[in-house]
Protein backbone atom coordinates (compact mmCIF):
# COMPACT_ATOMS: atom_id res chain seq x y z
CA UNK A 1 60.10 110.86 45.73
CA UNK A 2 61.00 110.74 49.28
CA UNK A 3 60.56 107.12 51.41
CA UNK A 4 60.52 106.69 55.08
CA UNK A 5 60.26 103.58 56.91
CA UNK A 6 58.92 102.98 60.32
CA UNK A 7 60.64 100.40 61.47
CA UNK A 8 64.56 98.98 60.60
CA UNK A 9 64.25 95.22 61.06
CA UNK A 10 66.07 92.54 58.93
CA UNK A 11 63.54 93.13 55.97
CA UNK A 12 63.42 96.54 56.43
CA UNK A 13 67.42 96.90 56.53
CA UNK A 14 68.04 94.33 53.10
CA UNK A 15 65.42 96.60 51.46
CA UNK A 16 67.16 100.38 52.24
CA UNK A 17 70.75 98.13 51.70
CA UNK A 18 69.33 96.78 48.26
CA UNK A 19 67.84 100.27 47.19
CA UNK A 20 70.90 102.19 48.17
CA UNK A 21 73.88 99.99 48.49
CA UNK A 22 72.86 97.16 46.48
CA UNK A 23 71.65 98.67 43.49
CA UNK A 24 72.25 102.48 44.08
CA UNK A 25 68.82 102.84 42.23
CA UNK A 26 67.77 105.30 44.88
CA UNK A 27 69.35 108.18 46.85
CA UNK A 28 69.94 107.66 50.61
CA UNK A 29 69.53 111.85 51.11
CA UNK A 30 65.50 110.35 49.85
CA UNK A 31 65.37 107.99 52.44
CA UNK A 32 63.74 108.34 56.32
CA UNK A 33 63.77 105.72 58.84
CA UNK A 34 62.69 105.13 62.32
CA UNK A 35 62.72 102.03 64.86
CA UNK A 36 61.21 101.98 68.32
CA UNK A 37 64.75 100.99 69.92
CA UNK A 38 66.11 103.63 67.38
CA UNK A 39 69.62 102.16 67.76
CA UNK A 40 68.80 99.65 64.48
CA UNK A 41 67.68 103.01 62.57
CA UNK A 42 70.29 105.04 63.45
CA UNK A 43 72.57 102.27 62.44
CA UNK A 44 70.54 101.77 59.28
CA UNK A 45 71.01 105.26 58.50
CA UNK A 46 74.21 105.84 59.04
CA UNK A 47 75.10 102.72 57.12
CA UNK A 48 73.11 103.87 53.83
CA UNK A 49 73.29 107.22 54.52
CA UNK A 50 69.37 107.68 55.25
CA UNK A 51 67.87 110.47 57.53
CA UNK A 52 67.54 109.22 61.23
CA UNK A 53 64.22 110.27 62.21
CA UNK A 54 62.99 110.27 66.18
CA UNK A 55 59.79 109.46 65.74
CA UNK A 56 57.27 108.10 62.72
CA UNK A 57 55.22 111.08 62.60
CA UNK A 58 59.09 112.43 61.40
CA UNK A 59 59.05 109.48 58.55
CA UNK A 60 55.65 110.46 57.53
CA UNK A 61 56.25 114.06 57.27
CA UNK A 62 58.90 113.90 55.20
CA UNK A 63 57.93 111.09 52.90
CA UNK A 64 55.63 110.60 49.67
CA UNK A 65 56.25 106.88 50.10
CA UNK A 66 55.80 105.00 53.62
CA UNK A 67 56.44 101.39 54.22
CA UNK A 68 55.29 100.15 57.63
CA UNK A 69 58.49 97.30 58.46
CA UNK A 70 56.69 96.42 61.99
CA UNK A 71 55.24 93.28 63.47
CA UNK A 72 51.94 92.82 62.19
CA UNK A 73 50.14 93.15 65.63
CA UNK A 74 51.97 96.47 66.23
CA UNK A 75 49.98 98.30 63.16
CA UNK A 76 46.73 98.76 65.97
CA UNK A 77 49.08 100.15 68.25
CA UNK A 78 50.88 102.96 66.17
CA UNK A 79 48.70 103.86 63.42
CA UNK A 80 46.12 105.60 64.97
CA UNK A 81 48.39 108.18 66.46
CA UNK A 82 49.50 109.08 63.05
CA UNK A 83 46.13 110.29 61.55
CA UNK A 84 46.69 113.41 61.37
CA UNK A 85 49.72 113.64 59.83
CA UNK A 86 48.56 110.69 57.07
CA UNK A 87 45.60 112.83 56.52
CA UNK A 88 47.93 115.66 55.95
CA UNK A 89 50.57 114.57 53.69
CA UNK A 90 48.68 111.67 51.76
CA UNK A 91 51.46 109.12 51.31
CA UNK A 92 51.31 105.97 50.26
CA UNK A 93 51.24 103.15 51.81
CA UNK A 94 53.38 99.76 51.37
CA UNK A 95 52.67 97.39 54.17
CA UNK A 96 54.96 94.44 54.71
CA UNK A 97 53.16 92.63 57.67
CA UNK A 98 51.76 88.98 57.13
CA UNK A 99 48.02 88.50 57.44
CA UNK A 100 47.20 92.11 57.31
CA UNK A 101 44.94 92.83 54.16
CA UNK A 102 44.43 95.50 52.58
CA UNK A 103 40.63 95.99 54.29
CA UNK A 104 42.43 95.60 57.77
CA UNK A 105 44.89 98.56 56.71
CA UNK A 106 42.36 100.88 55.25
CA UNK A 107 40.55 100.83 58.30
CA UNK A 108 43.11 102.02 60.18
CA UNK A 109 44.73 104.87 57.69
CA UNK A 110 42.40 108.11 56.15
CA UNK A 111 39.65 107.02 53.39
CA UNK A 112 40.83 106.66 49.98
CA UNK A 113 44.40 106.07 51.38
CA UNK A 114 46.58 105.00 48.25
CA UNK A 115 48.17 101.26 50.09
CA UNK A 116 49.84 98.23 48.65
CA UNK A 117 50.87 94.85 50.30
CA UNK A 118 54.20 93.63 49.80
CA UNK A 119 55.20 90.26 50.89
CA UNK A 120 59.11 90.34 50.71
CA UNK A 121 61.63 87.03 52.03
CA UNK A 122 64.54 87.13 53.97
CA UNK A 123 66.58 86.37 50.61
CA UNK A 124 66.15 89.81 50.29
CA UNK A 125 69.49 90.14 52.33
CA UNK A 126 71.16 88.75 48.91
CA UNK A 127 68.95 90.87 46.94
CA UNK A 128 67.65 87.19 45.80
CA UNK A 129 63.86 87.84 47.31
CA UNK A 130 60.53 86.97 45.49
CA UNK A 131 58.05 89.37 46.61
CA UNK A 132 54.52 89.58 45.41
CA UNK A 133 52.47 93.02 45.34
CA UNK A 134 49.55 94.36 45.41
CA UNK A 135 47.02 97.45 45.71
CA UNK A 136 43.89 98.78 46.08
CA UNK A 137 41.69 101.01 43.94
CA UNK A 138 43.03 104.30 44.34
CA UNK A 139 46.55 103.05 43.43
CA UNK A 140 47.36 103.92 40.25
CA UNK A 141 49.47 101.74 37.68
CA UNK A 142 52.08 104.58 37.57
CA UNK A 143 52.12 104.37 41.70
CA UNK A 144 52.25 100.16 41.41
CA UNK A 145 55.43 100.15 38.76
CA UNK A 146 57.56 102.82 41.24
CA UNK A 147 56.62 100.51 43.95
CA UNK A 148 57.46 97.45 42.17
CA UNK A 149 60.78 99.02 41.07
CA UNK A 150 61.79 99.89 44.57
CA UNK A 151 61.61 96.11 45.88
CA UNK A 152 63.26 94.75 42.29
CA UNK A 153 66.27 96.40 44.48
CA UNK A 154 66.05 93.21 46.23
CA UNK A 155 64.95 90.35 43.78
CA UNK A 156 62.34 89.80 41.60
CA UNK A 157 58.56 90.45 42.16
CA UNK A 158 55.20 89.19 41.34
CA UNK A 159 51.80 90.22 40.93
CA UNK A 160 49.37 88.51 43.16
CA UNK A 161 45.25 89.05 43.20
CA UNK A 162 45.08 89.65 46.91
CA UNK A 163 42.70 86.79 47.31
CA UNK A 164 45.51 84.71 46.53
CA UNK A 165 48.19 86.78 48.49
CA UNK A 166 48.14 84.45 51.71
CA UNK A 167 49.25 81.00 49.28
CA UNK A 168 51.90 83.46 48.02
CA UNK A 169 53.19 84.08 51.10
CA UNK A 170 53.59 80.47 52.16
CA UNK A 171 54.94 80.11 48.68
CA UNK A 172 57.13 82.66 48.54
CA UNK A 173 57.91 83.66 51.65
CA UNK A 174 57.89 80.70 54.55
CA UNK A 175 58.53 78.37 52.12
CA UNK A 176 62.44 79.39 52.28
CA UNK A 177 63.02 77.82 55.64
CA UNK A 178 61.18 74.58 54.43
CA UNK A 179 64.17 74.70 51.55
CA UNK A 180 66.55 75.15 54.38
CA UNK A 181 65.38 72.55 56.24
CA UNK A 182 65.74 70.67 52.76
CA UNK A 183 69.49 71.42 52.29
CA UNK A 184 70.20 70.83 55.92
CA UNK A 185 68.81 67.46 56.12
CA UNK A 186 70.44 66.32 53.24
CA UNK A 187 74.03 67.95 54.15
CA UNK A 188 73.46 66.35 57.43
CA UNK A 189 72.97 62.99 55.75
CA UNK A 190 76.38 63.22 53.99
CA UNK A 191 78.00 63.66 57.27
CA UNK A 192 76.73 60.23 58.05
CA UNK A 193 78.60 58.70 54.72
CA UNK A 194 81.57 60.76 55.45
CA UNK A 195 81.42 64.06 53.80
CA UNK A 196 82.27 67.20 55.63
CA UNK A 197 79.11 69.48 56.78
CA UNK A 198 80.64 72.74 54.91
CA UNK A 199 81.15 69.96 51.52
CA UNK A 200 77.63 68.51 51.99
CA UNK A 201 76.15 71.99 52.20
CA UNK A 202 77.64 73.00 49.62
CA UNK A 203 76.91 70.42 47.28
CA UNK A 204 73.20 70.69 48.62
CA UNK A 205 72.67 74.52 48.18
CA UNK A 206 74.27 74.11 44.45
CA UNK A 207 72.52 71.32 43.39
CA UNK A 208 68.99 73.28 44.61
CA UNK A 209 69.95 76.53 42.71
CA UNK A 210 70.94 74.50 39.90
CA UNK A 211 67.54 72.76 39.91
CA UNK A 212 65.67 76.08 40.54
CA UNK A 213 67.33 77.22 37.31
CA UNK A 214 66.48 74.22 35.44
CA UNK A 215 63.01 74.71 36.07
CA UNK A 216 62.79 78.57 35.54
CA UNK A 217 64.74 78.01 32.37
CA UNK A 218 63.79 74.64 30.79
CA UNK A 219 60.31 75.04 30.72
CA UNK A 220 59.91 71.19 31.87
CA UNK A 221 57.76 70.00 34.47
CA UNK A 222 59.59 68.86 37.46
CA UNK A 223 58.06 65.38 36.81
CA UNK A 224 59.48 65.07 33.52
CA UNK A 225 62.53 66.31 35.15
CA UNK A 226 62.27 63.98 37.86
CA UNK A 227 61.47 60.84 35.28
CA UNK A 228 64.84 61.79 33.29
CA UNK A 229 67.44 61.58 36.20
CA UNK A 230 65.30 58.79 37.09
CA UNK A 231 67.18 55.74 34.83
CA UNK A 232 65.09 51.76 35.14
CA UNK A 233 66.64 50.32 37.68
CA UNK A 234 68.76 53.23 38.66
CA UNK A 235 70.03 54.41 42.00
CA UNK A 236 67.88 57.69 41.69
CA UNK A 237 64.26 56.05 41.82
CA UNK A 238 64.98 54.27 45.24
CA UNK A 239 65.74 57.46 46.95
CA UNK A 240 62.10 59.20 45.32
CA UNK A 241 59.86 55.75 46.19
CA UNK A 242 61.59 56.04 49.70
CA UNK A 243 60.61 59.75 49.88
CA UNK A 244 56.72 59.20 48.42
CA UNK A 245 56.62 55.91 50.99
CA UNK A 246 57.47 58.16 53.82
CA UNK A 247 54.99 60.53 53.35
CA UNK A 248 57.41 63.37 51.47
CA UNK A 249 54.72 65.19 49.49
CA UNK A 250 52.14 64.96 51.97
CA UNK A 251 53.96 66.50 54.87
CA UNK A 252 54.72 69.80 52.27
CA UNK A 253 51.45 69.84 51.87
CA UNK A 254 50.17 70.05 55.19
CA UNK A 255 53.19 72.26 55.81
CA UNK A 256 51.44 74.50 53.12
CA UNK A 257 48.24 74.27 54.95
CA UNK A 258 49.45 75.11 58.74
CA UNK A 259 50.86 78.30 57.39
CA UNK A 260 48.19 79.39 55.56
CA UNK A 261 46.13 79.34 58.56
CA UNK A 262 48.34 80.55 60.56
CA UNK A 263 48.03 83.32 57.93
CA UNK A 264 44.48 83.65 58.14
CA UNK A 265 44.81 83.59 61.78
CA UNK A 266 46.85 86.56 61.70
CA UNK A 267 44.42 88.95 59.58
CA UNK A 268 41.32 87.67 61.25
CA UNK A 269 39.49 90.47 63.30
CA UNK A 270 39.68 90.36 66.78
CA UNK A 271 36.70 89.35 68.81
């Protein structure tokens, strides 16, 4: 199978890095990328040893697989020049882009195009991601599992009914700078008792994978978690009632809800 990429962003570089460098699951003679600037592909490609390709109707050509790695309001602007060669070599189709659904992309590629949705995160540098997947009709399970296999290069990766693929993305996806945000504040807060920023970030990013593992492991609720480093009249509980008091879970939440329509925003059709 031959892949080509239009496009050679951050995302798109972690994934060729994870699939050929990373986890040397996949041949970099099989791989074809492109970028408008064409510097970050040729760079790309030279890095992973890929094919450099001048122009996406070059990527297409030569690939059974295509992943579009562009903004999502560029897809109008590029796809319809590549028709013809789509409706010539039949490839599928992995889109990236936020907000786009599957609908949206089918109505801008041939009928009965073979296309998937992958929603990738920028762990995917650390080949940490969680991605979530999914197809349409004419994409066979065969088809899903090599697709699925290509972005395990980069972490792990879920299935997601497409009705639920925009909460996934604010899940999966933006979510990671809200966990940033997390581990900053609370590094920054050690600075004020004393502690170093590089010591309090460490500490911080630790303790979070730690936790992450506890609850991927465990098989506990994070409230029963929370109610067991919680002791009566322990230091612990003063910290979560002063969290809950100011509003803690409530602002995630309507973090959650400003992306996801911000999502929706994003795949709505243009008037």
């Amino acid at each position: 199978m031959k892949f080509g990429f239009i496009g050679a962003g951050n995302m798109v570089g972690a994934i060729v890095k994870g699939m050929t460098i990373g986890t040397q699951s996949f041949k970099g003679s099989d791989i074809y990328v492109t970028s408008k600037g064409k510097v970050s592909a040729q760079n790309l490609a030279e890095v992973c040893g890929c094919h450099f390709c001048e122009t996406s109707v070059d990527v297409v050509a030569n690939s059974d697989v295509v992943i579009l790695g562009v903004k999502p309001h560029i897809l109008e602007q590029i796809l319809p020049d590549l028709l013809p060669v789509f409706t010539e070599k039949k490839p599928i189709v992995v889109s990236i882009a936020a907000g786009k659904t599957l609908d949206y992309l089918a109505s801008l590629l041939p009928a009965e195009t073979k296309i998937l949705r992958v929603m990738p995160n920028i762990n995917a540098k650390i080949g940490a991601s969680t991605s979530g997947i999914c197809g349409n009709a004419f994409v066979t399970e065969t088809e899903t599992t090599l697709i699925t296999n290509m972005f395990q290069t980069v972490g792990s990766v879920i299935p997601i009914d497409e009705a639920y693929f925009s909460q996934f993305m604010v899940i999966g996806g933006s979510s990671v700078a809200f966990v940033y945000l997390y581990m900053d504040a609370l590094a920054h807060a050690g600075v004020k008792a004393g502690l170093s920023k590089k010591q309090a970030l460490e500490i911080a990013a630790e303790t979070v994978l730690g936790s992450a593992k506890m609850i991927l492991e465990s098989g506990e609720a994070p409230w029963q978690l929370i109610d067991q480093v919680c002791s009566p009249g322990g230091t612990t509980i003063e910290g979560v009632l002063e969290l809950q008091a100011n509003g803690f879970e409530s602002t995630i939440a309507k973090a959650f809800d400003a992306v996801l329509a911000k999502d929706k925003l994003l795949g709505a059709p243009k008037k």
